[in-house]
PDB file of N, CA and C in Angstrom:
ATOM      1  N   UNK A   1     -14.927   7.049  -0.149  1.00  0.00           N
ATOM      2  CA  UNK A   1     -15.464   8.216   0.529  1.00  0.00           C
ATOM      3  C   UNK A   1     -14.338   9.209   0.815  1.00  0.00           C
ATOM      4  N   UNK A   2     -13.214   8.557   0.998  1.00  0.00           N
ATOM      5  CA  UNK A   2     -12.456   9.611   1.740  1.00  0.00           C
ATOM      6  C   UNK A   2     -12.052  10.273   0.328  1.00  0.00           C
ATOM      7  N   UNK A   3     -11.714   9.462  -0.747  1.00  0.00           N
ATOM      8  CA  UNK A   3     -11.639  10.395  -1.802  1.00  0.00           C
ATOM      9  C   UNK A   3     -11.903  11.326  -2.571  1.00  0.00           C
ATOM     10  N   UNK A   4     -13.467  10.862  -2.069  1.00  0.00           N
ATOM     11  CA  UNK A   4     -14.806  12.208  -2.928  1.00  0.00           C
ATOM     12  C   UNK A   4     -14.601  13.417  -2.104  1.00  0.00           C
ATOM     13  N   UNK A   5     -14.324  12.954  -0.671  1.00  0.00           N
ATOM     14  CA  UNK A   5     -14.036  14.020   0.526  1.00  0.00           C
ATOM     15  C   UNK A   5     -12.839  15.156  -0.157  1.00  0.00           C
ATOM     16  N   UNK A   6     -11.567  14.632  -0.397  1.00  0.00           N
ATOM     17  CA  UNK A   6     -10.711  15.141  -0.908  1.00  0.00           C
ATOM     18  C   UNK A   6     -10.839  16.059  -1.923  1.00  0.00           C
ATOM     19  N   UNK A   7     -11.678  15.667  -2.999  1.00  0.00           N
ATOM     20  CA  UNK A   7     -11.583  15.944  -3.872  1.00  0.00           C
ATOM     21  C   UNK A   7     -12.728  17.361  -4.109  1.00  0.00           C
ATOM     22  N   UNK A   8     -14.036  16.708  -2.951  1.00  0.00           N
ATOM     23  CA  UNK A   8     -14.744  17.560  -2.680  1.00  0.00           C
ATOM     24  C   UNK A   8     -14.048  18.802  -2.353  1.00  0.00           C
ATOM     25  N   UNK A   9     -13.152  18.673  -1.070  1.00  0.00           N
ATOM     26  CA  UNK A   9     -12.609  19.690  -0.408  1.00  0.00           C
ATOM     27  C   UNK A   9     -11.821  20.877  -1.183  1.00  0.00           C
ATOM     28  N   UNK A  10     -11.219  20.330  -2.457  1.00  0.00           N
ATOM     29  CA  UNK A  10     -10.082  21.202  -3.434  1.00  0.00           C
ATOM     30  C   UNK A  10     -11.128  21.724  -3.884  1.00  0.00           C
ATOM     31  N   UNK A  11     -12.270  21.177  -4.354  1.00  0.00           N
ATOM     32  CA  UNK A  11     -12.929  21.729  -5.797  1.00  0.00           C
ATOM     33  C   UNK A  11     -13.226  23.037  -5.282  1.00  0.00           C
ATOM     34  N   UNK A  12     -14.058  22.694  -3.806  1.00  0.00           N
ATOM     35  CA  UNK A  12     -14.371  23.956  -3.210  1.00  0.00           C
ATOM     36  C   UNK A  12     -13.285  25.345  -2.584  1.00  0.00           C
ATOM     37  N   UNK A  13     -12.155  24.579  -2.189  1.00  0.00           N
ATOM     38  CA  UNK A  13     -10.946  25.496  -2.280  1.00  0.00           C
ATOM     39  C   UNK A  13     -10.830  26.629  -3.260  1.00  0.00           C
ATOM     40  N   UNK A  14     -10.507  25.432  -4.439  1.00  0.00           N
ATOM     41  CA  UNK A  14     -10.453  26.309  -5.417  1.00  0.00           C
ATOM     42  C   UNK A  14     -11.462  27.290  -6.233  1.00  0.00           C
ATOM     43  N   UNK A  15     -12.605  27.152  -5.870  1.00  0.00           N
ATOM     44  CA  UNK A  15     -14.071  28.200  -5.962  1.00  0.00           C
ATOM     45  C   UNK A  15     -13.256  29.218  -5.107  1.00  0.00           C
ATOM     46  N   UNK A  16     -12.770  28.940  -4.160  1.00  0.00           N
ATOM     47  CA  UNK A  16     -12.508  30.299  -2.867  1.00  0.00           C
ATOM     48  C   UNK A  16     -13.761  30.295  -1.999  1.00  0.00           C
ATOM     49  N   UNK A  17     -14.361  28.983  -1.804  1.00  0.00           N
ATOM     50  CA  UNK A  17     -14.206  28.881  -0.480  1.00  0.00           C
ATOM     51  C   UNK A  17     -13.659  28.725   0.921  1.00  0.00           C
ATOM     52  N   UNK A  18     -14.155  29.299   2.138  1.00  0.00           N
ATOM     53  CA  UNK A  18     -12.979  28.598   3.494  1.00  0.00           C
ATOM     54  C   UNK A  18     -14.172  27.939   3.956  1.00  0.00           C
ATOM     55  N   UNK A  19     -13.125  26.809   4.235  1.00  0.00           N
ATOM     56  CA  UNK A  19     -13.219  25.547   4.818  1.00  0.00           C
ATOM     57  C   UNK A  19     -12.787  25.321   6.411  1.00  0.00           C
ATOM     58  N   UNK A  20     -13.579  24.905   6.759  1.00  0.00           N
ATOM     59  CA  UNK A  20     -12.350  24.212   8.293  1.00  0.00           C
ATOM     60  C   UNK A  20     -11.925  23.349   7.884  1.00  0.00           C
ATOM     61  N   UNK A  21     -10.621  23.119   8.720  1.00  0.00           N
ATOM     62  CA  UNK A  21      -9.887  21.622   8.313  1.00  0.00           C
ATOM     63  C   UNK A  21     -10.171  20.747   9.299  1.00  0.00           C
ATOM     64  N   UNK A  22     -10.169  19.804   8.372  1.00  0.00           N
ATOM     65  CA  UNK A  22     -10.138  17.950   8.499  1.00  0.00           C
ATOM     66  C   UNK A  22     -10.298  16.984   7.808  1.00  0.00           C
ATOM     67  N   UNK A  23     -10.590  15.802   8.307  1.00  0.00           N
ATOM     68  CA  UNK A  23     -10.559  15.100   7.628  1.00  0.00           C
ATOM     69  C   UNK A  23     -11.758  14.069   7.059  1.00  0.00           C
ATOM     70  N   UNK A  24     -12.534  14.342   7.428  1.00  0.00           N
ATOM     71  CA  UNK A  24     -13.567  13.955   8.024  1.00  0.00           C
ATOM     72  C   UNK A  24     -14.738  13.829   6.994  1.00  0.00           C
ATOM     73  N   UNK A  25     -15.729  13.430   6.014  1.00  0.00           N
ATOM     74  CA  UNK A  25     -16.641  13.488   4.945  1.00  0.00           C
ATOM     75  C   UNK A  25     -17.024  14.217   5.569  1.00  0.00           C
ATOM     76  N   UNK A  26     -17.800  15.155   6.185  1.00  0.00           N
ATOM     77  CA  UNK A  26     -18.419  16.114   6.609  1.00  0.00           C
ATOM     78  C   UNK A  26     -17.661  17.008   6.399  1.00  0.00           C
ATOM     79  N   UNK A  27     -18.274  18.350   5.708  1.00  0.00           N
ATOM     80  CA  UNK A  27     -16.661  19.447   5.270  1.00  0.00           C
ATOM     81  C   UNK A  27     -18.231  20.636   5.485  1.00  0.00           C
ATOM     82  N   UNK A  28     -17.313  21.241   6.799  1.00  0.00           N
ATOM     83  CA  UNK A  28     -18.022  22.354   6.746  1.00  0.00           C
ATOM     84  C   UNK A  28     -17.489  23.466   6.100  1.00  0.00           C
ATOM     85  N   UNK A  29     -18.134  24.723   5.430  1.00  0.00           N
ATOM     86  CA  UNK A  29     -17.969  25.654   4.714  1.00  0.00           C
ATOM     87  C   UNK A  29     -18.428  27.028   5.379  1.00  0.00           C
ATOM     88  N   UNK A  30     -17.219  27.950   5.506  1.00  0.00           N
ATOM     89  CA  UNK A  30     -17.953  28.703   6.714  1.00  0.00           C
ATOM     90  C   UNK A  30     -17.939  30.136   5.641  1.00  0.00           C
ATOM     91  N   UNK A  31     -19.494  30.574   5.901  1.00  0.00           N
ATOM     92  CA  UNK A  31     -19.886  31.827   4.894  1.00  0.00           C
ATOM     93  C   UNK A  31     -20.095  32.811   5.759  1.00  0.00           C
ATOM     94  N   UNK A  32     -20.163  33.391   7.185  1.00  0.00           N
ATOM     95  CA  UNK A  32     -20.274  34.063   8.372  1.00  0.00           C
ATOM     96  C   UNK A  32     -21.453  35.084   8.019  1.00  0.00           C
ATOM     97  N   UNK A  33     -22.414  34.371   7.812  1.00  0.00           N
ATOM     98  CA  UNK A  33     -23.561  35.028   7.383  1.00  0.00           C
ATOM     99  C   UNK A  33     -24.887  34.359   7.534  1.00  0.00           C
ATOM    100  N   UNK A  34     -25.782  34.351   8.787  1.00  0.00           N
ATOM    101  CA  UNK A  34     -26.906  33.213   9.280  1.00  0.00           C
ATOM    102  C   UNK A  34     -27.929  32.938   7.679  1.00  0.00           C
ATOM    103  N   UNK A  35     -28.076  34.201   7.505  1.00  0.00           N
ATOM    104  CA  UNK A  35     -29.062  34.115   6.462  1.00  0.00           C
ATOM    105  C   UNK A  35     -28.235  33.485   5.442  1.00  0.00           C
ATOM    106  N   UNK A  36     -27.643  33.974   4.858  1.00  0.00           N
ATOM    107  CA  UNK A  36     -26.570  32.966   3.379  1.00  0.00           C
ATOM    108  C   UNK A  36     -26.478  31.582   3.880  1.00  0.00           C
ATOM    109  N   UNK A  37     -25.819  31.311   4.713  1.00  0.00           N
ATOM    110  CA  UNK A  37     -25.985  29.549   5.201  1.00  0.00           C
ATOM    111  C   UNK A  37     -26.947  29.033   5.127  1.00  0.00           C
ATOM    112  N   UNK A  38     -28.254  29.599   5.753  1.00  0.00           N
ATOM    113  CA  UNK A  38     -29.210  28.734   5.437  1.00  0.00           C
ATOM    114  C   UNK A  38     -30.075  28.872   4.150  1.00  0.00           C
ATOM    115  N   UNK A  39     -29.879  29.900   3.450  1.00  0.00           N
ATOM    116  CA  UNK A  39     -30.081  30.199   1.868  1.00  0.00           C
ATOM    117  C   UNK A  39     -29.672  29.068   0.835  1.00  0.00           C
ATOM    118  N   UNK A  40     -28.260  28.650   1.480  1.00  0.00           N
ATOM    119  CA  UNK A  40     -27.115  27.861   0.663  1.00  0.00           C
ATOM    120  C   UNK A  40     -27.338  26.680   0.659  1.00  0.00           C
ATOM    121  N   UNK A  41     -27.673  26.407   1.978  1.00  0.00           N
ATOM    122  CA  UNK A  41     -28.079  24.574   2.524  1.00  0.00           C
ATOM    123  C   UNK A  41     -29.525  24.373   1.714  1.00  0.00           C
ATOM    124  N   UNK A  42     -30.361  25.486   1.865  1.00  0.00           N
ATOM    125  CA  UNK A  42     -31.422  25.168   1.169  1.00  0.00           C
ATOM    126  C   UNK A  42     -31.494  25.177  -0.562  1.00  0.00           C
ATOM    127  N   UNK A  43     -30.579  25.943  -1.085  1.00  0.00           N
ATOM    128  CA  UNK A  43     -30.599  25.867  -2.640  1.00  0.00           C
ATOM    129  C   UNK A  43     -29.769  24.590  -3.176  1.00  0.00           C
ATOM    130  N   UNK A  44     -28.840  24.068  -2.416  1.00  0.00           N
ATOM    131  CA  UNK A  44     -28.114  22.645  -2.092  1.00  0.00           C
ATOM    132  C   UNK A  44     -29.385  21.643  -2.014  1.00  0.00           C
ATOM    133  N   UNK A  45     -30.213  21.609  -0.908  1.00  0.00           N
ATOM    134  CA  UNK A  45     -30.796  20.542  -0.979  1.00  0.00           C
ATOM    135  C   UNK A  45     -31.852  20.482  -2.300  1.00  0.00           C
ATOM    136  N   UNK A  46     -32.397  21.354  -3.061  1.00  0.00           N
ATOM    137  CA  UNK A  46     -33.019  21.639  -4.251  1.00  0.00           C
ATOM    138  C   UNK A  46     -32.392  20.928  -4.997  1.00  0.00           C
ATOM    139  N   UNK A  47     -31.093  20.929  -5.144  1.00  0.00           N
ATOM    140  CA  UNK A  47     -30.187  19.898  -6.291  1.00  0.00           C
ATOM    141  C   UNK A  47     -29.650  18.677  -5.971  1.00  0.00           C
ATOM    142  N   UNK A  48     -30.607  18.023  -4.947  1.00  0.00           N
ATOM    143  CA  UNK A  48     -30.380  16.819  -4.523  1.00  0.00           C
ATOM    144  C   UNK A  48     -28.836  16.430  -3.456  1.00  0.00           C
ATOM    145  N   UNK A  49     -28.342  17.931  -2.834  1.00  0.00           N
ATOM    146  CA  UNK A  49     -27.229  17.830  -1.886  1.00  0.00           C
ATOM    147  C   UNK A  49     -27.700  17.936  -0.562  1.00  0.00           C
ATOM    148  N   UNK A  50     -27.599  17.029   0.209  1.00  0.00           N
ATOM    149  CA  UNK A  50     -27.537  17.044   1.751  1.00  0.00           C
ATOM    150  C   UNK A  50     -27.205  17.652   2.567  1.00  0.00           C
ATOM    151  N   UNK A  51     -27.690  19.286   2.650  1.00  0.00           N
ATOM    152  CA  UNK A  51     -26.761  19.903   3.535  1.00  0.00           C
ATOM    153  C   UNK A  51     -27.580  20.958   4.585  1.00  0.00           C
ATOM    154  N   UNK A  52     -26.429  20.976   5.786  1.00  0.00           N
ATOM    155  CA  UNK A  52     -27.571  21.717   6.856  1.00  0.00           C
ATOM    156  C   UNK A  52     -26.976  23.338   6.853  1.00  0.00           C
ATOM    157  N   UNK A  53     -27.472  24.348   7.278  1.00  0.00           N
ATOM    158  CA  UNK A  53     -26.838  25.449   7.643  1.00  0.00           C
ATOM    159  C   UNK A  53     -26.557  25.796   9.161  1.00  0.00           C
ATOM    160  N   UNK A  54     -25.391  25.932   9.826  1.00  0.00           N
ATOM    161  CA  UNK A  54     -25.313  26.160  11.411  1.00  0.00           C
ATOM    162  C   UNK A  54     -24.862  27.859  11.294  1.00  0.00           C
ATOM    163  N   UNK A  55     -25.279  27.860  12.580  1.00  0.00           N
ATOM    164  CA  UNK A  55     -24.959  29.705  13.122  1.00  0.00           C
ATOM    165  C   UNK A  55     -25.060  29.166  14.706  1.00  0.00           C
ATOM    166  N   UNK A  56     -24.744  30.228  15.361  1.00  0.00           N
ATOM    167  CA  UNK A  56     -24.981  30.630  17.100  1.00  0.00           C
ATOM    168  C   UNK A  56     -26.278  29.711  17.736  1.00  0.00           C
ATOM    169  N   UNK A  57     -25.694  29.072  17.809  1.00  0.00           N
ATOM    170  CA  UNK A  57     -24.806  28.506  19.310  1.00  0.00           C
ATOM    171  C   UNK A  57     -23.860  27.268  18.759  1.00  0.00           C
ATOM    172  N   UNK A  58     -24.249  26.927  17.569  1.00  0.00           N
ATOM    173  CA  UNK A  58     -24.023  26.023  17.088  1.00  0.00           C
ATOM    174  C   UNK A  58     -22.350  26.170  16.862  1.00  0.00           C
ATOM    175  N   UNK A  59     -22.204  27.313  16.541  1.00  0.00           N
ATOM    176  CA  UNK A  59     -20.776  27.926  15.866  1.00  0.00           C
ATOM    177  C   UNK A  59     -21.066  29.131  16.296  1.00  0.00           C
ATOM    178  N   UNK A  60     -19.187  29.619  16.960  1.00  0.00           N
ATOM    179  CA  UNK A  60     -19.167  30.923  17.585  1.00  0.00           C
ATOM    180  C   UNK A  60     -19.840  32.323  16.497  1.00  0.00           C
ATOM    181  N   UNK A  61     -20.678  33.283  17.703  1.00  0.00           N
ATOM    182  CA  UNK A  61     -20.968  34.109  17.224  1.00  0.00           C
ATOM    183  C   UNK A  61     -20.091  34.778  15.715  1.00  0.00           C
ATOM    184  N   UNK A  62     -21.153  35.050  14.897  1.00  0.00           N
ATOM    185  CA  UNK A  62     -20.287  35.149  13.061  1.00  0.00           C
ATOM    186  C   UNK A  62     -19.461  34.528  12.618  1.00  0.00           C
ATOM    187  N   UNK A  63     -19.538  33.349  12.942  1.00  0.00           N
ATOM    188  CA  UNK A  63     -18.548  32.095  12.382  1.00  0.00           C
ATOM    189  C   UNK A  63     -19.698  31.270  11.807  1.00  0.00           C
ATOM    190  N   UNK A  64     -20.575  31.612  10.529  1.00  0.00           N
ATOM    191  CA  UNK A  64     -21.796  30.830  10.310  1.00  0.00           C
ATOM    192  C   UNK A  64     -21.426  29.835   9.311  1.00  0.00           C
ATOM    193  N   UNK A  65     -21.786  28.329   9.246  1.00  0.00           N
ATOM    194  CA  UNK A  65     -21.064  27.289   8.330  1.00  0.00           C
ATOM    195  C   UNK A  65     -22.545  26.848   7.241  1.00  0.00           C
ATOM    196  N   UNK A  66     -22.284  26.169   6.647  1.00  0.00           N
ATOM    197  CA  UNK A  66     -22.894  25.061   6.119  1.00  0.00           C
ATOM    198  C   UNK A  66     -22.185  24.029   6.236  1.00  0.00           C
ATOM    199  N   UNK A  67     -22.825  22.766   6.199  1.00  0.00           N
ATOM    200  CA  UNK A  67     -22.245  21.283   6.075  1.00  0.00           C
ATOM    201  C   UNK A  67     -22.765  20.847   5.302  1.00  0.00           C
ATOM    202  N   UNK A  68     -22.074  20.053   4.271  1.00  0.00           N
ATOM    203  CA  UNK A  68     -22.714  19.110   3.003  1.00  0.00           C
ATOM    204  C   UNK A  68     -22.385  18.080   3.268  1.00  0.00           C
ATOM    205  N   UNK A  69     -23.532  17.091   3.814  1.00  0.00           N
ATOM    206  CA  UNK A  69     -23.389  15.565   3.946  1.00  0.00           C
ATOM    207  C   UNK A  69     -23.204  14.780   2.968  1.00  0.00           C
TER     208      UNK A  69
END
């Protein structure tokens, strides 16, 4: 796990996504946009990926993430 994590984490780096850091299988992806996050989590779960979209309150005002479980 921690490897797919890793490896997860570059692939998406290197797309040019931002990431928060850690370490953690949970890798949130922050797009600062309520609607795109939950656009994203939902076209994710269509392709069989696990993922939620957070915004406010969840995460500071325009700091909007997705998480891919």
């Amino acid at each position: 796990l921690q490897r797919n994590t890793q490896r997860f984490r570059q692939l998406l780096t290197d797309a040019g996504f931002d990431l928060k850091p850690g370490e953690h299988p949970i890798v949130p992806v922050m797009l600062y946009d309520a609607p795109l996050a939950q656009a994203f989590a939902a076209a994710l779960l269509e392709e069989g990926v696990y993922a939620i979209g957070f915004f406010f309150p969840v995460v500071p005002k325009g700091r909007h993430a997705y998480a891919p479980r």
